[in-house]
Structure formats: C-alpha cells, structure tokens
Protein backbone atom coordinates (compact mmCIF):
# COMPACT_ATOMS: atom_id res chain seq x y z
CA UNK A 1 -5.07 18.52 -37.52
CA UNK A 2 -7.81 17.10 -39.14
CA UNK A 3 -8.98 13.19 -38.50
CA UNK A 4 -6.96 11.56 -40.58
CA UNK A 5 -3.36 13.42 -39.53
CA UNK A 6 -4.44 12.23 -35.70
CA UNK A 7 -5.69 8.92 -36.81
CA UNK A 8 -1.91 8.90 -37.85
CA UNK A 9 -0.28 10.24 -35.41
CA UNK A 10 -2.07 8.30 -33.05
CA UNK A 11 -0.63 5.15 -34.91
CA UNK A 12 2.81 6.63 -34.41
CA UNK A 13 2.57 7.17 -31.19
CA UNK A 14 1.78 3.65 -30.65
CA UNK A 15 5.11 2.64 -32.51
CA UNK A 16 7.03 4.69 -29.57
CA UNK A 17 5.06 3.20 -27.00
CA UNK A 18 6.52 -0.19 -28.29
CA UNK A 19 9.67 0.97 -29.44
CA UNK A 20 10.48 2.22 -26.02
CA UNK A 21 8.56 -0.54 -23.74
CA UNK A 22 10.98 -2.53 -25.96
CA UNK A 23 14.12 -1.35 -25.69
CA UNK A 24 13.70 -0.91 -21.54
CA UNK A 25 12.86 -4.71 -21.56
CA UNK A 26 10.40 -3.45 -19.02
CA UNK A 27 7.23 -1.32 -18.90
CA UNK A 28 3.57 -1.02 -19.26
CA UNK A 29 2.42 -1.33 -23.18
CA UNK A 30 -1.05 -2.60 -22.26
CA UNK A 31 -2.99 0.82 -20.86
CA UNK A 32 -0.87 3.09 -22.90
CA UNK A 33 -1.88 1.58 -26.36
CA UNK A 34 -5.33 2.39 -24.89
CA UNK A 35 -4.99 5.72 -24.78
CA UNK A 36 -2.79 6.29 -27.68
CA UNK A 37 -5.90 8.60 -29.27
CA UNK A 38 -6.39 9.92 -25.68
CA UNK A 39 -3.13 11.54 -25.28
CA UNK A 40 -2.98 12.32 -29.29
CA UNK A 41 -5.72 14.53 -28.77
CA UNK A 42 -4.55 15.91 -25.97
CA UNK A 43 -1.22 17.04 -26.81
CA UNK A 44 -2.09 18.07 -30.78
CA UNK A 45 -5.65 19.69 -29.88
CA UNK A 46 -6.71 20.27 -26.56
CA UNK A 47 -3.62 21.41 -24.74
CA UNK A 48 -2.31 24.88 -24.84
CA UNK A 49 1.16 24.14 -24.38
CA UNK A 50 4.33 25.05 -26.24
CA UNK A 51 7.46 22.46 -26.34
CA UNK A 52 9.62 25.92 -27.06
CA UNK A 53 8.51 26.93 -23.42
CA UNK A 54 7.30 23.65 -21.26
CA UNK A 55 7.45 26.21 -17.98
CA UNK A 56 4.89 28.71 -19.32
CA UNK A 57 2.70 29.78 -16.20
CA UNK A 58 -0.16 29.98 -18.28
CA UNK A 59 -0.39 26.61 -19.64
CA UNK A 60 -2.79 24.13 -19.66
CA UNK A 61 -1.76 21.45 -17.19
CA UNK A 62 -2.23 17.67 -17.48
CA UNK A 63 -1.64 14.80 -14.57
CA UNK A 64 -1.36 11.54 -16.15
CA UNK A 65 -2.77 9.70 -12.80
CA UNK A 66 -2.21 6.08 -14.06
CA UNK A 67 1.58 7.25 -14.06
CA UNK A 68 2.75 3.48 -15.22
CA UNK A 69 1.75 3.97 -18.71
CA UNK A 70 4.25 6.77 -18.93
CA UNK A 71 5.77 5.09 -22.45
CA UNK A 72 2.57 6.79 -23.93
CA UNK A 73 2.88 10.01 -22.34
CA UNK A 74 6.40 10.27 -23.41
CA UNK A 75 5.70 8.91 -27.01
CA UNK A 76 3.27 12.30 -27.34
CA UNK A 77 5.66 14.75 -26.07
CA UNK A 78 8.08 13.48 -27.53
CA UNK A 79 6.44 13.82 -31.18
CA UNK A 80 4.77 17.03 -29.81
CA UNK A 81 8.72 18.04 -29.96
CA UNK A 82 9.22 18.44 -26.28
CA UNK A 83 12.19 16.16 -27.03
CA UNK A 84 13.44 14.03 -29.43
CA UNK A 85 11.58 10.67 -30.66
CA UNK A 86 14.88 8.94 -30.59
CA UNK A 87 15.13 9.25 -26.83
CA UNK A 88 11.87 6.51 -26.57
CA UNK A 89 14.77 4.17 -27.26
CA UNK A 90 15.88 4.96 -23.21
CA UNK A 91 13.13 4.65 -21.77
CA UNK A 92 14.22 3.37 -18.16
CA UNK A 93 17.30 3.00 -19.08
CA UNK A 94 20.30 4.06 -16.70
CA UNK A 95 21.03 7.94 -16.32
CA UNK A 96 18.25 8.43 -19.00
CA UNK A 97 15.71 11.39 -17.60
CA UNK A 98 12.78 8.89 -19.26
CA UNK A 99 12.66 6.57 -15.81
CA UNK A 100 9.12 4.09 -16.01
CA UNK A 101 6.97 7.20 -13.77
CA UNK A 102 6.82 10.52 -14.80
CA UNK A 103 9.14 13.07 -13.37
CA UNK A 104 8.56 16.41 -13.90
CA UNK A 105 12.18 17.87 -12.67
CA UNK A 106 13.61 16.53 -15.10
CA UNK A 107 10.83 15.86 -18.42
CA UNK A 108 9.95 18.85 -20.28
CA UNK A 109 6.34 18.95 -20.50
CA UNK A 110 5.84 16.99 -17.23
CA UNK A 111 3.40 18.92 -14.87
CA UNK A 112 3.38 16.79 -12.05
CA UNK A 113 5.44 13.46 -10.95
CA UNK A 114 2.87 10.40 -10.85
CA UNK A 115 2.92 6.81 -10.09
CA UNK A 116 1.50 5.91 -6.93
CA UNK A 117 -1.97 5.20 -8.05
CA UNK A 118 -5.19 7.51 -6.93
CA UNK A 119 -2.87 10.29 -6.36
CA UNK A 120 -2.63 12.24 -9.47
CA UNK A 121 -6.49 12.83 -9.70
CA UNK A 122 -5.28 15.24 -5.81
CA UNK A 123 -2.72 17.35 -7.78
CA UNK A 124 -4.88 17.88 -10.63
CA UNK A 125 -7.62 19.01 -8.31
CA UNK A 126 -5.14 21.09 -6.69
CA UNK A 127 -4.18 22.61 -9.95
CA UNK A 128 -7.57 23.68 -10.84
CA UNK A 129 -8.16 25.38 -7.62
CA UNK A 130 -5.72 27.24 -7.71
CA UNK A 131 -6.42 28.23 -11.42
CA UNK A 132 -9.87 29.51 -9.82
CA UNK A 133 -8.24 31.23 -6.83
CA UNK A 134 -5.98 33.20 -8.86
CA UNK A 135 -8.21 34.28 -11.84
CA UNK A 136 -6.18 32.37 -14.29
CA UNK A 137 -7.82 31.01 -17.42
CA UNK A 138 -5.58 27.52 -17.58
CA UNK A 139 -7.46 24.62 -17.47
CA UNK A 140 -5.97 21.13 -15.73
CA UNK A 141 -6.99 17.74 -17.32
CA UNK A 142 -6.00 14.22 -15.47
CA UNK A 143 -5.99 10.26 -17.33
CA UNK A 144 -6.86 8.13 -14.86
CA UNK A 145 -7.37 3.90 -15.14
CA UNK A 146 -9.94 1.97 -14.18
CA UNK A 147 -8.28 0.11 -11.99
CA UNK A 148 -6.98 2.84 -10.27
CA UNK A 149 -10.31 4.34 -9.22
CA UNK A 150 -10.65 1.62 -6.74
CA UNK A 151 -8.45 4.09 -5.24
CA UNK A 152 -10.21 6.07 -2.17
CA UNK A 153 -8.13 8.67 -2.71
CA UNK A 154 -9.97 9.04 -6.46
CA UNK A 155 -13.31 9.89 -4.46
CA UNK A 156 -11.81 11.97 -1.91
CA UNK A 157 -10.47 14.78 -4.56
CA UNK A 158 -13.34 13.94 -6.93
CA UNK A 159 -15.71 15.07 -3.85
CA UNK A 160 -13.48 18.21 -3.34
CA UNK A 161 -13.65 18.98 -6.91
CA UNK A 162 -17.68 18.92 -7.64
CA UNK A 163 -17.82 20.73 -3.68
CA UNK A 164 -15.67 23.58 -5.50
CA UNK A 165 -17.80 23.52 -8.39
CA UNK A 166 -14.17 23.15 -10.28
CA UNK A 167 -15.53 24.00 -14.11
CA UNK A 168 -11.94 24.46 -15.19
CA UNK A 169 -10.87 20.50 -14.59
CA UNK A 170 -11.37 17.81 -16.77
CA UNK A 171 -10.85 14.11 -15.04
CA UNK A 172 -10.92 11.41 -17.72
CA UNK A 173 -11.18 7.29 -16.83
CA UNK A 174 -9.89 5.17 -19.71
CA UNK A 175 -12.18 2.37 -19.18
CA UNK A 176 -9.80 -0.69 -20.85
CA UNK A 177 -12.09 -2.83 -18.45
CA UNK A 178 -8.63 -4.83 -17.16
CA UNK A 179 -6.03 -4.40 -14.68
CA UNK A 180 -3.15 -5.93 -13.76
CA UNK A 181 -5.10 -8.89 -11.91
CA UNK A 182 -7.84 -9.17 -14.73
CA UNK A 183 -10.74 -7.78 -15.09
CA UNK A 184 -12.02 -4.87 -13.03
CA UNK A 185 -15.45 -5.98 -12.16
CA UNK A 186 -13.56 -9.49 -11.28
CA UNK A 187 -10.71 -7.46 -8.46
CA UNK A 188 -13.13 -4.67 -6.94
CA UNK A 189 -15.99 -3.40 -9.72
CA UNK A 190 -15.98 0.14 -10.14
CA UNK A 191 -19.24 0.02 -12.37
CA UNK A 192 -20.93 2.26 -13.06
CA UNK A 193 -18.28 4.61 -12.87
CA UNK A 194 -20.61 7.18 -15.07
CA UNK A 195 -23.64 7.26 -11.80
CA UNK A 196 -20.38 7.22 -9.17
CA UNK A 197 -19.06 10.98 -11.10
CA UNK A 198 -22.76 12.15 -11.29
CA UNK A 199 -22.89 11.50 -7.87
CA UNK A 200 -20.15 13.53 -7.11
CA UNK A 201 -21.20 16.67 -8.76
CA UNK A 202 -19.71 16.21 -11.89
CA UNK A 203 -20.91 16.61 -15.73
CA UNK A 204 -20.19 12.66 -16.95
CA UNK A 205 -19.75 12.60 -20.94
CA UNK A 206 -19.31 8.43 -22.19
CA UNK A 207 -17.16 8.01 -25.45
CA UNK A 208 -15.47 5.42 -27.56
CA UNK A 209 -11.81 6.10 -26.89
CA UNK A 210 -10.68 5.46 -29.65
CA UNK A 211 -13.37 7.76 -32.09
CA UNK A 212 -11.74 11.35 -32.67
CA UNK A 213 -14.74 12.74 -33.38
CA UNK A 214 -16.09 11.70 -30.28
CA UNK A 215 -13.25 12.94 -28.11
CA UNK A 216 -13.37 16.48 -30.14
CA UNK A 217 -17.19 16.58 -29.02
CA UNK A 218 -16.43 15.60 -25.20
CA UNK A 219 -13.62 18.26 -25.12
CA UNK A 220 -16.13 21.05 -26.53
CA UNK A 221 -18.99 20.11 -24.09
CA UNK A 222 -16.45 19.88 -21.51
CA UNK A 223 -15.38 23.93 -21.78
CA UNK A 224 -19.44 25.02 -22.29
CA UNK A 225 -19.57 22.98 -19.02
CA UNK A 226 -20.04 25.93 -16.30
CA UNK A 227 -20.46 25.40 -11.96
CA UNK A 228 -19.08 21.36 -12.35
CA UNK A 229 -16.06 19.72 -13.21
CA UNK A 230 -16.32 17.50 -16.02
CA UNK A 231 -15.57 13.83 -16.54
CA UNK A 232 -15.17 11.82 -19.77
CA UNK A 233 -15.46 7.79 -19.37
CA UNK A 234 -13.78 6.66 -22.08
CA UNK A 235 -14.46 2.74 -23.27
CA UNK A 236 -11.42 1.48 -24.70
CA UNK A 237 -9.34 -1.64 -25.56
CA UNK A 238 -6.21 -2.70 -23.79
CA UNK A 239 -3.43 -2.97 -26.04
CA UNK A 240 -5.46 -1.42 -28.96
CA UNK A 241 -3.27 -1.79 -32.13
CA UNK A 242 -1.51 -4.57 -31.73
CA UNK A 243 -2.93 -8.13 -32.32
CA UNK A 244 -2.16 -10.33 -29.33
CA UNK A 245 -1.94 -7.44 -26.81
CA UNK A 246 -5.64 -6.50 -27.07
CA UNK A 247 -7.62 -6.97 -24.36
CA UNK A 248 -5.18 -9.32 -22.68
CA UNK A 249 -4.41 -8.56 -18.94
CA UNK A 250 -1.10 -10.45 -19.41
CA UNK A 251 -0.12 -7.00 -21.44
CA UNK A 252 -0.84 -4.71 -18.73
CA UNK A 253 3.23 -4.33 -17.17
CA UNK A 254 5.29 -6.76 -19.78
CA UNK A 255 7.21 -6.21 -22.72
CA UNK A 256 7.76 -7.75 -26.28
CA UNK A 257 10.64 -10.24 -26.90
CA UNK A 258 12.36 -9.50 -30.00
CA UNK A 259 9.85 -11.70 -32.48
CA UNK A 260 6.54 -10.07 -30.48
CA UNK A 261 7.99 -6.77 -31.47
CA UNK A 262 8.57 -7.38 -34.99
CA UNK A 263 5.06 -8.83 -34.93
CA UNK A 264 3.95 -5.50 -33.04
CA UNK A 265 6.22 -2.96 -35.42
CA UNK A 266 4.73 -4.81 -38.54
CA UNK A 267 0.81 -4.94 -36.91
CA UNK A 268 1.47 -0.91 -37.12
CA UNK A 269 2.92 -0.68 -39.82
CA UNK A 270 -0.39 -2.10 -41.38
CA UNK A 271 -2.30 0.20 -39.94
CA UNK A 272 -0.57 3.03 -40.92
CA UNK A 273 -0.39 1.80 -44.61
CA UNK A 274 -3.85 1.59 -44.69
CA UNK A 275 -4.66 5.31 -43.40
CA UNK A 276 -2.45 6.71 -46.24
C-alpha cells in the first residue's frame, strides 16, 4: 500500500472502532483511535500473516498488551479479512466470539489472550525466545499503553528481553500521554520512557504515531537492529480522529450516545472525503 491507501484505511478502521464501541454500548474508543495507524501498519505492512491461514506456525506474532482497546485490533483484522467487518457491530455482545479482551481460542488472527495489564509485554517476550531457541525466522511485536507500563511486570520481561539480546521482538508504547485517571505524569510518570528502554538494553526509536512514513522507517531500523530488542515510543493523541474525543481522558473506557456517534461517523467521514 502506498501512503495514501493506509492513510485510508487507517480512517476506516477508525469508523469500526466506533461502529463497534457503539453498538456494545460499552468499550474503550479512546487508546484505540490512537493507534488506528499503529495497527494499520501492522496488519497491511509489517505482519506476515495470512487471514486464509491465521494458525500458520511461521507467522509473525503480535500481543496487543493494552488488551482493552481490542475494538481497534478487531477493526484491522477484521478489514485485513480475518473476518467480516460486519461482525464490529457485536462487539461484546452476547454469544458473539468479539468479547471487550482479546481471545485467541476463539478470534482468528488472535496470538495471545490479553487484558490484564503488563502482562502481554511476558508472552511476547516468550514468543521471541522461543523464535530464537528454535531457529525460526518469525518475529513477535507487542502495543503496549502508557499507562500500562507503570506495570512492574513491563520491566521484568523488558529486562529478560535486552538480557537475551531478543533482536527478533519489537515492543511498541503508544504514548497518548492519558489514562484512565488522567494524565500519566499526574497517576505515576513513566517519563522518560525512551532512557527507561535504553536502560534496559534495548534499541529506542521515537515517532509521531500517527506519520506513516515515520512508522515505515522505525519498522526498517527495527529488522537492521541486530544483539537488542527494539522499542518504538510512539507520541500520539487519544481519540485521534474524532473531535471531542481527542485528548480527553473521559474517552479512555466510554462510548458514544447515539448523537456523539453521528457526530463521530460524520467527523470521519470528513476525513476520508478529504484524502480522496
């Protein structure tokens, strides 16, 4: 894809984030707007992975860490045709298989189940190793949230993973600067998180989430990156996309009443308009 088709498909994406988060009355809009480029990238670039065989054993595998923004994970595979874009619509909905965490019995696509916060970042480390231990080529790539590295656990497996010299993993932060409670410095600052992942052995690249060229650069420096796992801080804006969502906290786990996402829906459809 070149950077207009992803500029685009990262705008779609965004409508099935609110489309879903929408129709469950419930979820997390606010981090996976931020990341809408993020896990564009991810699934139409970076990832070898085919929907026609989710299970491959050679695959690239990715942990999505900050497992309550699901509704953007799912919005990718789904329009990376792991399944079909109409099932956003029940998104933690009874007896749907799209529940508001990640589970990967029963997603297609879905490496590893995720929700409880700081412990994705362990599988994905795990995933890696075990790449290197068997001679196998896949690489393993995590999204974690800012918030969530005030997570112990985060350091823990990020200490394991620069020990192991773990050249095959890619850990990226999206750095929305807000969490549930506010802002991150205000609850427990992580900054600098860039000097905290140097310290830990790792290869730090900073980016503007939301600049494909910039991601496309990180992800290339990221495999020349040999003897240290990399990771990408990504600065981004809660709620990107849609007006009164960005970089309100309030946005973080709530979603749109009917007129906030007709306001949403037509704030996208904007933006869309104006990349064709």
């Amino acid at each position: 894809m070149n950077e207009l088709q992803l500029k685009k498909t990262a705008n779609e994406i965004r409508k099935g984030i609110i489309t879903a988060v929408y129709n469950a009355k419930a979820g997390h809009p606010g981090g996976s707007l931020s990341a809408a480029e993020m896990f564009t990238y991810l699934y139409f670039e970076e990832l070898n992975v085919d929907p026609a065989n989710p299970d491959d054993p050679d695959r690239d595998r990715f942990v999505l860490s900050k497992g309550h923004t699901a509704p953007g994970l799912y919005a990718a595979l789904a329009y990376r045709g792991f399944f079909p874009v109409e099932d956003l619509k029940t998104l933690r909905h009874l007896g749907s298989y799209l529940q508001g965490h990640p589970c990967m019995q029963h997603i297609p696509g879905v490496d590893m189940s995720s929700g409880s916060l700081g412990q994705g970042i362990s599988a994905a480390v795990g995933m890696a190793l075990s790449a290197k231990i068997r001679g196998k080529d896949y690489r393993t790539y995590t999204l974690l949230g800012d918030g969530e590295i005030q997570e112990g656990q985060v350091w823990e497996a990020a200490m394991f993973a620069g020990a192991k010299k773990l050249d095959n993993l890619v850990v990226i932060v999206d750095n929305n600067g807000l969490q549930i409670d506010g802002k991150i410095e205000d609850v427990n600052s992580p900054y600098p998180i860039d000097e905290k992942f140097k310290a830990f052995n790792f290869h730090v690249i900073n980016i503007d989430g939301h600049d494909f060229g910039q991601i496309a650069e990180a992800f290339e420096e990221a495999r020349g990156t040999k003897g240290c796992p990399t990771a990408i801080i990504m600065k981004t804006i809660k709620g990107k996309g849609v007006s009164y969502m960005e970089n309100q906290a309030g946005w973080h786990g709530k979603a749109p009443n009917e007129e906030e996402y007709k306001i949403a829906m037509e704030d996208l459809e904007k933006a869309g308009a104006a990349l064709c």
